[in-house]
PDB file of N, CA and C in Angstrom:
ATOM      1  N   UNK A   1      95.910 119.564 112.779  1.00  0.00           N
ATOM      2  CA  UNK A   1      96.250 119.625 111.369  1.00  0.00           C
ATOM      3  C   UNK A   1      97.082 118.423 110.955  1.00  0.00           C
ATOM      4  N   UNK A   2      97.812 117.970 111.520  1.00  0.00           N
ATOM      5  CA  UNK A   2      99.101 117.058 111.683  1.00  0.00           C
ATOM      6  C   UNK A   2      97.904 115.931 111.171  1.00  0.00           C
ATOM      7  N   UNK A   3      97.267 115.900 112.093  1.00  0.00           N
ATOM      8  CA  UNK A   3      96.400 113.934 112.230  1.00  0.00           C
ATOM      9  C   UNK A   3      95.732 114.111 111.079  1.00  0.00           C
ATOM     10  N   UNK A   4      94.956 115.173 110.627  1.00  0.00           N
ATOM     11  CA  UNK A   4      94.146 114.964 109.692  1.00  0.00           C
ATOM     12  C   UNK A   4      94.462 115.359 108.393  1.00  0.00           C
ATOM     13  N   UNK A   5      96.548 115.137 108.399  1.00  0.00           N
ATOM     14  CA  UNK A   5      97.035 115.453 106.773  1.00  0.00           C
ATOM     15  C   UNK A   5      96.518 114.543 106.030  1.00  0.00           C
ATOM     16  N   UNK A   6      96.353 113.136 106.350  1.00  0.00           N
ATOM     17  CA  UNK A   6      96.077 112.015 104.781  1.00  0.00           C
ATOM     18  C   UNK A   6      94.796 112.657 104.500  1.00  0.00           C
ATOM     19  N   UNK A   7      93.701 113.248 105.102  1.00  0.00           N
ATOM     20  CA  UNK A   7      92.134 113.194 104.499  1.00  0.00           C
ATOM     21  C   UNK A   7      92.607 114.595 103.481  1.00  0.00           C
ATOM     22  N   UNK A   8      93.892 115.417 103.428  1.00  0.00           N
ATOM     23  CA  UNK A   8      94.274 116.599 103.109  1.00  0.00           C
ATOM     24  C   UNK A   8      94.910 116.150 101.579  1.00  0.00           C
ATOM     25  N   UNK A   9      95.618 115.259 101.996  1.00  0.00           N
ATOM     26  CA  UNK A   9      96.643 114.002 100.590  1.00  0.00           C
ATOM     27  C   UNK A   9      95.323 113.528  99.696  1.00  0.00           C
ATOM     28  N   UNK A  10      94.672 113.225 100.232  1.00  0.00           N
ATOM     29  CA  UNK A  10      93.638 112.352  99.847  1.00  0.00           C
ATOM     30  C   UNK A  10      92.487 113.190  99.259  1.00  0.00           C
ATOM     31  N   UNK A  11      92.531 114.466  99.257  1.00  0.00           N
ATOM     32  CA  UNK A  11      91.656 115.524  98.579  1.00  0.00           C
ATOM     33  C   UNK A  11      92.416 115.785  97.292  1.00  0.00           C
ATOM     34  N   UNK A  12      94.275 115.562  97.725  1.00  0.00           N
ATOM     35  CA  UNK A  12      94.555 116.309  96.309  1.00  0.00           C
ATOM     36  C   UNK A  12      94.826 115.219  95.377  1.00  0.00           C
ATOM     37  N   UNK A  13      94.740 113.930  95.706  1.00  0.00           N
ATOM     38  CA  UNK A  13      94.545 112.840  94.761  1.00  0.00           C
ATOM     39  C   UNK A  13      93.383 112.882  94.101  1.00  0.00           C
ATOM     40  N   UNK A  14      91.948 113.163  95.115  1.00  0.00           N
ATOM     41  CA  UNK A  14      90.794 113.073  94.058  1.00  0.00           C
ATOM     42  C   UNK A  14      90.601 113.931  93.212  1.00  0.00           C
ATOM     43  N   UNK A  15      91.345 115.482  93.371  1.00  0.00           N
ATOM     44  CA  UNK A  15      90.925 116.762  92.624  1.00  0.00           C
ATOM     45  C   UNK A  15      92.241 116.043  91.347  1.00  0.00           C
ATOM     46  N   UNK A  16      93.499 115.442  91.850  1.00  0.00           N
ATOM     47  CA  UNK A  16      94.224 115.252  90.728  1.00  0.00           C
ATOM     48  C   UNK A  16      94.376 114.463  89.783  1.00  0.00           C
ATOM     49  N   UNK A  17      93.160 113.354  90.578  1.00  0.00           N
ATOM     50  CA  UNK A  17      93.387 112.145  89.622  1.00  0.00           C
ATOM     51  C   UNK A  17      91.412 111.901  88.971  1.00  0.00           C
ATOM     52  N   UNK A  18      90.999 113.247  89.395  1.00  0.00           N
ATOM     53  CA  UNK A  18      89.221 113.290  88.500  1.00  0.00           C
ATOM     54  C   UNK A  18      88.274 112.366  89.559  1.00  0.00           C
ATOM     55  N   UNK A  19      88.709 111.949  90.545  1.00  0.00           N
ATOM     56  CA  UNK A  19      87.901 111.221  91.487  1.00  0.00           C
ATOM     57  C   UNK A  19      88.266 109.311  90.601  1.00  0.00           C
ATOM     58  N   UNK A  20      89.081 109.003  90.120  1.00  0.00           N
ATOM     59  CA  UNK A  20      89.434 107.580  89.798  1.00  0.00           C
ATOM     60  C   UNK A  20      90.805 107.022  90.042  1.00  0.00           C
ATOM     61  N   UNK A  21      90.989 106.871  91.643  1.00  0.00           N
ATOM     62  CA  UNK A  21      91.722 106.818  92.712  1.00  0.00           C
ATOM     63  C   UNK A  21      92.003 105.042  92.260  1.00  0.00           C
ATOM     64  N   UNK A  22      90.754 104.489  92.409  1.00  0.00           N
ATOM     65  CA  UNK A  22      90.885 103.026  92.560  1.00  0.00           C
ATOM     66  C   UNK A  22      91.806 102.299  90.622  1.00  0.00           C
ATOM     67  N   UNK A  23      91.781 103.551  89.939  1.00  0.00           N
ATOM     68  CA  UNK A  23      92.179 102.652  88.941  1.00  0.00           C
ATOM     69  C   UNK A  23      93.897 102.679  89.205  1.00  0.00           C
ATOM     70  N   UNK A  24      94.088 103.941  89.534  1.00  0.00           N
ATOM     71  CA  UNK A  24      95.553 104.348  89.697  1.00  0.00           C
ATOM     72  C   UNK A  24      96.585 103.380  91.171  1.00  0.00           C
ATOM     73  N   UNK A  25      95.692 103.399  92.177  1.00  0.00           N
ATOM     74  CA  UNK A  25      96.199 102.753  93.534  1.00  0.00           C
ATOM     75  C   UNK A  25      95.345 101.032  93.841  1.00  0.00           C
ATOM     76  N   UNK A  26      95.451 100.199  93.461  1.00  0.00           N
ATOM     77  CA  UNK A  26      94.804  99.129  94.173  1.00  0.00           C
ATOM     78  C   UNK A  26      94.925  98.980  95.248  1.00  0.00           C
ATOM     79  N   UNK A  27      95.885  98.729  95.875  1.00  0.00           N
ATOM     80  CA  UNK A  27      95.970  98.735  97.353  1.00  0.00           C
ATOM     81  C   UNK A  27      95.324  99.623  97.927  1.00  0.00           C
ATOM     82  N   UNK A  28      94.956  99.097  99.288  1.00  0.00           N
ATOM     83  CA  UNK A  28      94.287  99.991 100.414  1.00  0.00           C
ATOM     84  C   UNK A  28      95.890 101.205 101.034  1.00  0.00           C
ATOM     85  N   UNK A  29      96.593  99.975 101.557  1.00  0.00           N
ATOM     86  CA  UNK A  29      98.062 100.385 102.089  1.00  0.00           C
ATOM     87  C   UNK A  29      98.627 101.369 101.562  1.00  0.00           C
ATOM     88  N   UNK A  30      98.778 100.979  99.793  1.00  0.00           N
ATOM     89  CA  UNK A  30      99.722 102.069  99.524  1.00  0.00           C
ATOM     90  C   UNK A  30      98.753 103.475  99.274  1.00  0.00           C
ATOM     91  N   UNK A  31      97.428 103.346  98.845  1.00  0.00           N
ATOM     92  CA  UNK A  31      96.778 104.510  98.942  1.00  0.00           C
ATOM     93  C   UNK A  31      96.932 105.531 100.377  1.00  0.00           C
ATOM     94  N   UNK A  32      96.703 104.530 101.188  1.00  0.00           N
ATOM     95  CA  UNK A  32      96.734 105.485 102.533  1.00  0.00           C
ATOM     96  C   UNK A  32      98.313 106.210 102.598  1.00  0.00           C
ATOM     97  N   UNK A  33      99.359 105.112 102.278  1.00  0.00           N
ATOM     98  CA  UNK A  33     100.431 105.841 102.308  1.00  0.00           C
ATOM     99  C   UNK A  33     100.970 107.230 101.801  1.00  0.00           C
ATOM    100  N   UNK A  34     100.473 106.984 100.447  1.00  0.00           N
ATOM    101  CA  UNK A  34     100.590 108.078  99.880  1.00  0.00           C
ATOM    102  C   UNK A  34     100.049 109.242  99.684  1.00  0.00           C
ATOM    103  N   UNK A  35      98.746 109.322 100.147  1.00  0.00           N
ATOM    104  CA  UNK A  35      97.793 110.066 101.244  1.00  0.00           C
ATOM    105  C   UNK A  35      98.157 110.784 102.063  1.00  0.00           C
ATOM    106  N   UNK A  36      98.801 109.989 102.747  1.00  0.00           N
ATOM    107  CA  UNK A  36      99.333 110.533 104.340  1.00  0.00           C
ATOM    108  C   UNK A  36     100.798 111.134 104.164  1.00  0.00           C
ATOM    109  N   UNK A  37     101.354 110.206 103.213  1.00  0.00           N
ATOM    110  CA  UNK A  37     103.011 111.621 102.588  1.00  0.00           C
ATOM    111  C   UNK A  37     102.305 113.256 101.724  1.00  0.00           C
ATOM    112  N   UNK A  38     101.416 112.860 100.540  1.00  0.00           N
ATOM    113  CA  UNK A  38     101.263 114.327 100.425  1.00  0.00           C
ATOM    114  C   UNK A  38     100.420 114.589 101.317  1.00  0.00           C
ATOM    115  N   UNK A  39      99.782 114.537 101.904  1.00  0.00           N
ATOM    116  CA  UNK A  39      99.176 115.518 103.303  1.00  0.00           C
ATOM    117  C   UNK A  39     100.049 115.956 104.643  1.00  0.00           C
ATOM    118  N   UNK A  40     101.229 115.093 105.022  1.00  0.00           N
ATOM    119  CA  UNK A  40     102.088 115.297 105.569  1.00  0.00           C
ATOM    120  C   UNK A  40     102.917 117.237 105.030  1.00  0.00           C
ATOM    121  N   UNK A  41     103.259 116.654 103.669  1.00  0.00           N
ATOM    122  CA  UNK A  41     104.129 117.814 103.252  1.00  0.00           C
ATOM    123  C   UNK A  41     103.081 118.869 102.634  1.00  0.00           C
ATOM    124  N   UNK A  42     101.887 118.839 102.474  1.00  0.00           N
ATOM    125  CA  UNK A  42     101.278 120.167 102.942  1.00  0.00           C
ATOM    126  C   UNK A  42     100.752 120.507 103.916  1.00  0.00           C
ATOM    127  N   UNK A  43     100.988 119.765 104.463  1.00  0.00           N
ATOM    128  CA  UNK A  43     100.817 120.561 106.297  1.00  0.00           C
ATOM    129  C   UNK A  43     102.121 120.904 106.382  1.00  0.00           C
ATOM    130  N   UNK A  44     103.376 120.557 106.603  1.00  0.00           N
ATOM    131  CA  UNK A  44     104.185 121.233 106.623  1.00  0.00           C
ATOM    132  C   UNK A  44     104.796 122.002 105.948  1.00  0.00           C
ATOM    133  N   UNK A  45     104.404 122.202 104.823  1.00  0.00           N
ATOM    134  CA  UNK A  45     104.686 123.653 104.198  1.00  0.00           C
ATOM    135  C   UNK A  45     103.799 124.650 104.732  1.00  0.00           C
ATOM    136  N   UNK A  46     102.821 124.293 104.478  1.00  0.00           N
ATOM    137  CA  UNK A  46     101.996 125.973 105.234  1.00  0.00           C
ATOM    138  C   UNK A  46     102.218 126.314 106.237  1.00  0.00           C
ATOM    139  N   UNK A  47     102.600 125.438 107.697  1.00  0.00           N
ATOM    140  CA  UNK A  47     103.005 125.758 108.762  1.00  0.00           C
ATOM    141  C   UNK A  47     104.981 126.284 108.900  1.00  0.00           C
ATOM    142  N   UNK A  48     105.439 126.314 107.840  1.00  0.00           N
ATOM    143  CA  UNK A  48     106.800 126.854 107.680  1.00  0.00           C
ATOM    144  C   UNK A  48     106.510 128.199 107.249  1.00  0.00           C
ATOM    145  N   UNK A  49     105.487 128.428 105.919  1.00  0.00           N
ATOM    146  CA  UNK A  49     105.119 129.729 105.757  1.00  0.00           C
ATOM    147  C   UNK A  49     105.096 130.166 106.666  1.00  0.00           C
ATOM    148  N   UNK A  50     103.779 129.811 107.201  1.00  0.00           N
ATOM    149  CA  UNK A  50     103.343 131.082 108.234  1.00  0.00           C
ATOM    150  C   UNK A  50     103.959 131.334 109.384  1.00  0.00           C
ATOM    151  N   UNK A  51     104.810 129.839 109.872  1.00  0.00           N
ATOM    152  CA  UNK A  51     105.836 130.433 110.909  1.00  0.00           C
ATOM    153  C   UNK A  51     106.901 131.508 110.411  1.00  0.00           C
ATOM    154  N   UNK A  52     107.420 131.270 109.036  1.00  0.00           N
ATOM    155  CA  UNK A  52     108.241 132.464 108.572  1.00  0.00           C
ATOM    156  C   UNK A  52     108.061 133.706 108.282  1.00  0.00           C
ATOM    157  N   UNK A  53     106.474 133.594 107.881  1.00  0.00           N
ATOM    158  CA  UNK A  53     105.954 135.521 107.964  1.00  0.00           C
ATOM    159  C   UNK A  53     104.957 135.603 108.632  1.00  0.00           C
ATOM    160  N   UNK A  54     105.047 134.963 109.958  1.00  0.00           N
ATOM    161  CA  UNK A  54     104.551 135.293 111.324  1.00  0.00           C
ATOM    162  C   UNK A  54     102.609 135.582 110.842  1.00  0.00           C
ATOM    163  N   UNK A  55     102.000 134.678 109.843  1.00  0.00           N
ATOM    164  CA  UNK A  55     100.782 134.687 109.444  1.00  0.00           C
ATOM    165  C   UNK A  55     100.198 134.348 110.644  1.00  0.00           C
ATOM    166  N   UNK A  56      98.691 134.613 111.014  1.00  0.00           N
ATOM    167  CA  UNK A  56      97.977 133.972 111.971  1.00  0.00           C
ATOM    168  C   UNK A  56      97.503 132.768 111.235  1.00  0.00           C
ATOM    169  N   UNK A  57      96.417 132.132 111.967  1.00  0.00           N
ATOM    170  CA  UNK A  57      95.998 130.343 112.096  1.00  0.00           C
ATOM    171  C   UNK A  57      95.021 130.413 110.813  1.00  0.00           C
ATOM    172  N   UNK A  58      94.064 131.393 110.476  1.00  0.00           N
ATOM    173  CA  UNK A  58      93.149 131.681 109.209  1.00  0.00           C
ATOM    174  C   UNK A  58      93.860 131.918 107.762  1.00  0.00           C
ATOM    175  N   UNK A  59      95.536 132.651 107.984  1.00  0.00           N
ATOM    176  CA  UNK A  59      95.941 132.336 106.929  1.00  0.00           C
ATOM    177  C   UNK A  59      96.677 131.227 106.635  1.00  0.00           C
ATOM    178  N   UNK A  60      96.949 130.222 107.877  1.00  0.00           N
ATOM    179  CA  UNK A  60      97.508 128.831 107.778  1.00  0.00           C
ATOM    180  C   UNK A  60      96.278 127.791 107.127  1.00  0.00           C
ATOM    181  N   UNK A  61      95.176 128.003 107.502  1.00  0.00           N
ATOM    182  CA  UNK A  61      94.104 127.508 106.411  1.00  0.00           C
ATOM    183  C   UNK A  61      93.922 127.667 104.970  1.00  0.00           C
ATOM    184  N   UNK A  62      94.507 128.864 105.341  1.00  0.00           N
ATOM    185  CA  UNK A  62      94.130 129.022 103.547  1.00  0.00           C
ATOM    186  C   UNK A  62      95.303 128.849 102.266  1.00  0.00           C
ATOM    187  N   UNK A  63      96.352 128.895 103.166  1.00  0.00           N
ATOM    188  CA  UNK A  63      97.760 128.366 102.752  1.00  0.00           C
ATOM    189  C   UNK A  63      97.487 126.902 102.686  1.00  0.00           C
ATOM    190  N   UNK A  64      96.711 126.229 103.144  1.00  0.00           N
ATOM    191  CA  UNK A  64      96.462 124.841 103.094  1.00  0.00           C
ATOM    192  C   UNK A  64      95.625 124.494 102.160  1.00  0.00           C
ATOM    193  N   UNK A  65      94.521 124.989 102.022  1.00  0.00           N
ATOM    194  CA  UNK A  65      93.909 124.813 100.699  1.00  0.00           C
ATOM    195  C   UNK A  65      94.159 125.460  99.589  1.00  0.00           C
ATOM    196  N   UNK A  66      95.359 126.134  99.273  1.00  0.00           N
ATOM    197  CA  UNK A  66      95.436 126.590  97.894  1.00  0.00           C
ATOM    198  C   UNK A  66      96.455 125.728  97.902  1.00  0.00           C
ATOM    199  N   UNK A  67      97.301 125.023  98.428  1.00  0.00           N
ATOM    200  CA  UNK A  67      98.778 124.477  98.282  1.00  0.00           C
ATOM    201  C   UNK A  67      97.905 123.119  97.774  1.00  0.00           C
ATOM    202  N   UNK A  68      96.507 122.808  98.406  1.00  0.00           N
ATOM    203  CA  UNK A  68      96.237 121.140  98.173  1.00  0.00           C
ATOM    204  C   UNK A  68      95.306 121.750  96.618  1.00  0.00           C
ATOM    205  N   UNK A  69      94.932 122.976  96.434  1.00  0.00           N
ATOM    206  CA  UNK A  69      94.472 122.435  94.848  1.00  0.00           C
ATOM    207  C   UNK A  69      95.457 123.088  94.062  1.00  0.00           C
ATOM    208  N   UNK A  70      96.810 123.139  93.986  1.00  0.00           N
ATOM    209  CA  UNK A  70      98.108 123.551  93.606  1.00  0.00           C
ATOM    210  C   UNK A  70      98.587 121.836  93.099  1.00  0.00           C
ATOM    211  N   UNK A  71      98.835 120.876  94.334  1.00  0.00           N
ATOM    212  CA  UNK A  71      99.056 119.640  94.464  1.00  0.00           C
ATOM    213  C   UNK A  71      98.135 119.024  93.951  1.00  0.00           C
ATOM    214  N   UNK A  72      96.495 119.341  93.785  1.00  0.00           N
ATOM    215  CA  UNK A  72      95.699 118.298  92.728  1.00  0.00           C
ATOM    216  C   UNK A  72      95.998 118.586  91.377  1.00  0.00           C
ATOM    217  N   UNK A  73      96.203 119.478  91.058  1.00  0.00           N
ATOM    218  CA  UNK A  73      96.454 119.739  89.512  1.00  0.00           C
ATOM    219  C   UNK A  73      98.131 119.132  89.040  1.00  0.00           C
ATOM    220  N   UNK A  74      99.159 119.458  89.899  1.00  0.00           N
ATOM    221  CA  UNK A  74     100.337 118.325  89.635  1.00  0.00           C
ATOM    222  C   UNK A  74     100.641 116.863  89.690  1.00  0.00           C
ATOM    223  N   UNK A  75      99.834 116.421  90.299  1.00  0.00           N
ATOM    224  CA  UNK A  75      99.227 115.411  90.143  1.00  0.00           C
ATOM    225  C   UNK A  75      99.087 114.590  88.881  1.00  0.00           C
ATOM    226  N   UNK A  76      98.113 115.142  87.913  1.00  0.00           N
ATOM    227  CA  UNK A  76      98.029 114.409  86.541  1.00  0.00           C
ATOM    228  C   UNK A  76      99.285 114.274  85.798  1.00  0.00           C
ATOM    229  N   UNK A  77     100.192 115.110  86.793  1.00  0.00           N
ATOM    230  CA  UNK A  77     101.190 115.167  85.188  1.00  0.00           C
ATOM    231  C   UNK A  77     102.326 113.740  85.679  1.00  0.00           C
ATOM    232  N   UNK A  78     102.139 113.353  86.599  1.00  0.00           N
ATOM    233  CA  UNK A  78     102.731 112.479  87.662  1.00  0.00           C
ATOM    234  C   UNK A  78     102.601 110.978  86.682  1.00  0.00           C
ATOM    235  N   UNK A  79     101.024 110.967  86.391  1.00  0.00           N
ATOM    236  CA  UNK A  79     100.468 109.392  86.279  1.00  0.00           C
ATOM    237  C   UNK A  79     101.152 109.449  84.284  1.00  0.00           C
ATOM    238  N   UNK A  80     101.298 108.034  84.595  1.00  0.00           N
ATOM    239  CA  UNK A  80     101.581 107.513  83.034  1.00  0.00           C
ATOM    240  C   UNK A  80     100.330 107.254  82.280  1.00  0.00           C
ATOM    241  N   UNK A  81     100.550 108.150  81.011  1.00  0.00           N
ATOM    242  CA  UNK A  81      99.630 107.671  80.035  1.00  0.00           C
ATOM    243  C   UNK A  81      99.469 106.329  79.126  1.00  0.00           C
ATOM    244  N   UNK A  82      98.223 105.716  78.870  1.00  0.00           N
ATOM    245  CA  UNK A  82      98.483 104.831  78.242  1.00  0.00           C
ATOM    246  C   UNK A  82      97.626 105.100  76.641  1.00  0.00           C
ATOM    247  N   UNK A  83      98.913 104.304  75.661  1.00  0.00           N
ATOM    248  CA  UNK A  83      98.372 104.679  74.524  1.00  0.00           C
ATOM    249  C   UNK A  83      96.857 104.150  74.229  1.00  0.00           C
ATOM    250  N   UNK A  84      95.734 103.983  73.919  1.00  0.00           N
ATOM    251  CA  UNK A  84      94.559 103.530  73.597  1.00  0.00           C
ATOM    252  C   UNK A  84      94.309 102.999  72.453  1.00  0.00           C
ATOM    253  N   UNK A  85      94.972 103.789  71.021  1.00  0.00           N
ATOM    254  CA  UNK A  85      94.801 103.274  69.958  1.00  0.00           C
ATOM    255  C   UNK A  85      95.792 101.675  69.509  1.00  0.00           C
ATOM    256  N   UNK A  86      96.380 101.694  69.687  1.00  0.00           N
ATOM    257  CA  UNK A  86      96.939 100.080  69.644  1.00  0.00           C
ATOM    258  C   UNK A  86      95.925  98.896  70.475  1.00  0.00           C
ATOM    259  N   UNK A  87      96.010  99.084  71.319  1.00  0.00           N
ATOM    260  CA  UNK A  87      95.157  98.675  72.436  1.00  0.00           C
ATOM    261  C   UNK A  87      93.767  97.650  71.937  1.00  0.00           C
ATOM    262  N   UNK A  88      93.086  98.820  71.655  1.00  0.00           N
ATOM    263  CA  UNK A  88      91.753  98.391  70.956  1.00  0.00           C
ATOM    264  C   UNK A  88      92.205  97.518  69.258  1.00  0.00           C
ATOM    265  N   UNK A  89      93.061  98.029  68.946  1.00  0.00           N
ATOM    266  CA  UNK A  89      93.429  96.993  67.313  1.00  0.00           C
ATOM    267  C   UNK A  89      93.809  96.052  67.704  1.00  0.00           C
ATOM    268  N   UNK A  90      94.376  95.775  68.373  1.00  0.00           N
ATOM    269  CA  UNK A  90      95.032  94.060  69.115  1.00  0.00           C
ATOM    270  C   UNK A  90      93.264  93.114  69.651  1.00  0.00           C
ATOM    271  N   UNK A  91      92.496  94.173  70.009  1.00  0.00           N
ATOM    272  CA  UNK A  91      91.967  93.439  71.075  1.00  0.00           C
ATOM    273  C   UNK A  91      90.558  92.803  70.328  1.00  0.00           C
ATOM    274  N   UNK A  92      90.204  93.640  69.126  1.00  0.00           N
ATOM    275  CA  UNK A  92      89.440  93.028  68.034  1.00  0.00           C
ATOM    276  C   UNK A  92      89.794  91.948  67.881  1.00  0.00           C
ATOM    277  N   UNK A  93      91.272  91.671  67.023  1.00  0.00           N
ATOM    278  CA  UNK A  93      91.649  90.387  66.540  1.00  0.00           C
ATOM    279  C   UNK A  93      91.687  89.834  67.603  1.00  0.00           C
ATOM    280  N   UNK A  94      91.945  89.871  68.670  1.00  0.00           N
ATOM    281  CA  UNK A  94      92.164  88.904  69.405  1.00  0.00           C
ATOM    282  C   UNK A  94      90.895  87.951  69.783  1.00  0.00           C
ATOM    283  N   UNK A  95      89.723  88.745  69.529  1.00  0.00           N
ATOM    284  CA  UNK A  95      88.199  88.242  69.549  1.00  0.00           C
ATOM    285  C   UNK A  95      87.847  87.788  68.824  1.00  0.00           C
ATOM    286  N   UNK A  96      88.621  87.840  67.471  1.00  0.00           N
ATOM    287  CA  UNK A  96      88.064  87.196  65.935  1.00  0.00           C
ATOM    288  C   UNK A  96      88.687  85.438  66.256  1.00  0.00           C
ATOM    289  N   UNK A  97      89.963  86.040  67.162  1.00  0.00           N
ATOM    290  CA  UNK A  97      91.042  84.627  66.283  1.00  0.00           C
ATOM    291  C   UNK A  97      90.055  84.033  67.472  1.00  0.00           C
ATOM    292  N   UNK A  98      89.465  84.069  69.263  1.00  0.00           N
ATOM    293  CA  UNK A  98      89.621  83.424  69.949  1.00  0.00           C
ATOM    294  C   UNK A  98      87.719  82.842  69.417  1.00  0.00           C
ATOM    295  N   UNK A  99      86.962  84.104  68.587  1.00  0.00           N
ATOM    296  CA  UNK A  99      85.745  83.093  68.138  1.00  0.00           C
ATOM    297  C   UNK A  99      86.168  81.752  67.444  1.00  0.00           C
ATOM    298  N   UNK A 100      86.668  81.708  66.223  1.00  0.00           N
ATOM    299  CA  UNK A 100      87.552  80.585  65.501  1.00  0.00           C
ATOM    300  C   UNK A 100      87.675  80.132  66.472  1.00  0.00           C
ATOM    301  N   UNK A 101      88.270  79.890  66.933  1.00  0.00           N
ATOM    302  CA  UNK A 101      89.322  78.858  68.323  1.00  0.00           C
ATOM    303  C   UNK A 101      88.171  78.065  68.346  1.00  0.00           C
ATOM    304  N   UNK A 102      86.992  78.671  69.063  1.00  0.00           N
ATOM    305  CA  UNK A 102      86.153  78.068  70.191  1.00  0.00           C
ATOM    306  C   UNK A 102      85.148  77.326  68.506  1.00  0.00           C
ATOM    307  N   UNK A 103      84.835  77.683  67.754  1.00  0.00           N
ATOM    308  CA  UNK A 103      83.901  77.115  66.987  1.00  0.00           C
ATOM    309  C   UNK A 103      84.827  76.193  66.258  1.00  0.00           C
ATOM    310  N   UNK A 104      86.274  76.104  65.983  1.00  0.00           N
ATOM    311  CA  UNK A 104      87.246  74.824  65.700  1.00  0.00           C
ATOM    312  C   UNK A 104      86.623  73.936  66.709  1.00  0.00           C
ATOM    313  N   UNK A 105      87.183  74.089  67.855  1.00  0.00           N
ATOM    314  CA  UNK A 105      86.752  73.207  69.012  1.00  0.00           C
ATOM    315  C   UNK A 105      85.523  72.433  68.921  1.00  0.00           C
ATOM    316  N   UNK A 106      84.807  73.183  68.493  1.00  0.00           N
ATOM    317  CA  UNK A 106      82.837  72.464  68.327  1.00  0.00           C
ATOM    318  C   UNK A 106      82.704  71.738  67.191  1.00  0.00           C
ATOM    319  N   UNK A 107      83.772  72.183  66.823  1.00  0.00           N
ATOM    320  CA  UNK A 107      83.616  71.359  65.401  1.00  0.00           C
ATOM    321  C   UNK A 107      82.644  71.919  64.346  1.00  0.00           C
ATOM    322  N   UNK A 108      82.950  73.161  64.005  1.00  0.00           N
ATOM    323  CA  UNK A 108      81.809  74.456  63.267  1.00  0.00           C
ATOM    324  C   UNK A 108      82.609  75.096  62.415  1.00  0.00           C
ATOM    325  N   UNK A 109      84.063  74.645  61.845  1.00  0.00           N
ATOM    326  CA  UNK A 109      84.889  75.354  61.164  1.00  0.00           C
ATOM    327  C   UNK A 109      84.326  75.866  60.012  1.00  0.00           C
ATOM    328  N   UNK A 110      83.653  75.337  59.100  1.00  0.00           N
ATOM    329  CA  UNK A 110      82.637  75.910  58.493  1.00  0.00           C
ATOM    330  C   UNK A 110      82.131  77.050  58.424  1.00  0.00           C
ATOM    331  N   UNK A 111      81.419  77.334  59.293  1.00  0.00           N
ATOM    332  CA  UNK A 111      80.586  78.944  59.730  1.00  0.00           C
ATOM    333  C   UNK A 111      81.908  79.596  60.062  1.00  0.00           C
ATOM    334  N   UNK A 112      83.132  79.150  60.957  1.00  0.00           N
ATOM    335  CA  UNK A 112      84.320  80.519  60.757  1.00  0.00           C
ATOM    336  C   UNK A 112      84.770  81.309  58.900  1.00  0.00           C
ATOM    337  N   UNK A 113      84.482  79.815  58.528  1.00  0.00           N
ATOM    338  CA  UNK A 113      85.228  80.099  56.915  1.00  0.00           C
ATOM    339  C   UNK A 113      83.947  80.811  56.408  1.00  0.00           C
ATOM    340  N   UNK A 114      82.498  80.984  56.317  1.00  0.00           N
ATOM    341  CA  UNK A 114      81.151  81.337  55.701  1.00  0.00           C
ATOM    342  C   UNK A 114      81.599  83.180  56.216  1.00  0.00           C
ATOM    343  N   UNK A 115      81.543  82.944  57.246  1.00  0.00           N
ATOM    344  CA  UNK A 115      81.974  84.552  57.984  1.00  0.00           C
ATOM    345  C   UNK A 115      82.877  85.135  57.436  1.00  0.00           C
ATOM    346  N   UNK A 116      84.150  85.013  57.103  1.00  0.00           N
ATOM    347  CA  UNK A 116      85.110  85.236  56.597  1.00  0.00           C
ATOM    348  C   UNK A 116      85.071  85.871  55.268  1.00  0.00           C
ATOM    349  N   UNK A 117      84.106  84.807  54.582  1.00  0.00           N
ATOM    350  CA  UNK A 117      83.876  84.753  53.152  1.00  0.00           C
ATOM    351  C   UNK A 117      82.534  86.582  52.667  1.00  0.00           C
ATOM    352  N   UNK A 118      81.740  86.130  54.248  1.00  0.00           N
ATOM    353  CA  UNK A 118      80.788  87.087  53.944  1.00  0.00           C
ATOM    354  C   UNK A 118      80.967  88.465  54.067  1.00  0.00           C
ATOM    355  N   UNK A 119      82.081  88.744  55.498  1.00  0.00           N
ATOM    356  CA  UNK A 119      82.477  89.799  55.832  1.00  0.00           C
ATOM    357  C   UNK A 119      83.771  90.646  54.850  1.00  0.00           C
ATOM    358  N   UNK A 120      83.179  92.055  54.349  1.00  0.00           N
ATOM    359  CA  UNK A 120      84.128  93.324  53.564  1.00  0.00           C
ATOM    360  C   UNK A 120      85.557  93.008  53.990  1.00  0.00           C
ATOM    361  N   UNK A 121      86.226  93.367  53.060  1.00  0.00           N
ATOM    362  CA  UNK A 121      87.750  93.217  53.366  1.00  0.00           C
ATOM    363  C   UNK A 121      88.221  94.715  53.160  1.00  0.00           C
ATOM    364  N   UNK A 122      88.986  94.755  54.496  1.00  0.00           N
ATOM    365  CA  UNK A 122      89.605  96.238  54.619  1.00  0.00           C
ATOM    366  C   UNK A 122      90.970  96.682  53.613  1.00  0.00           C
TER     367      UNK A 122
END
């Protein structure tokens, strides 16, 4: 049980984080790390249970999988949200100003100002 806590960590990351592990952890390292800490401490919680109310080895299993989809669902509340709506309003203009840029450069200032002229005003 011990050796195979990270694949245990590493179940309640995918149930907690929807299976999109790689956006939250880049690293290989720190993924495994943190893997292997929550799988660590649910293996050792279930094995404190059941040493304390003298459970057999079938209810140390199952103390193990309700504790790891207990730990996938706390999980989400862990990760930082990011706002979205700002995000996307910055990132328009930022495509308007960097078309301009590049057709200044070509020497096409013209067609930026025709566009301008043609496109609704909010």
């Amino acid at each position: 049980m011990v050796i195979g806590s990270p694949a245990f960590g590493l179940e309640a990351l995918l149930l907690g984080l929807g299976g999109k592990i790689s956006s939250a952890y880049r690293g290989t390292i720190k993924l495994i790390t943190v893997a292997a800490m929550i799988g660590l401490s649910l293996v050792g919680i279930s094995m404190v249970i059941t040493h304390i109310f003298s459970l057999g080895p079938s209810s140390l299993c199952f103390l193990l999988l309700i504790l790891t989809l207990i730990s996938g669902k706390a999980i989400p509340s862990k990760q930082k949200k990011k706002p979205k709506g700002r995000a996307e309003r910055n990132e328009a203009n930022t495509t308007d100003d960097k078309i301009r840029s590049i057709l200044k450069r070509r020497g096409l200032e013209n067609l930026a100002e025709e566009k301008e002229e043609d496109s609704p005003k909010d």
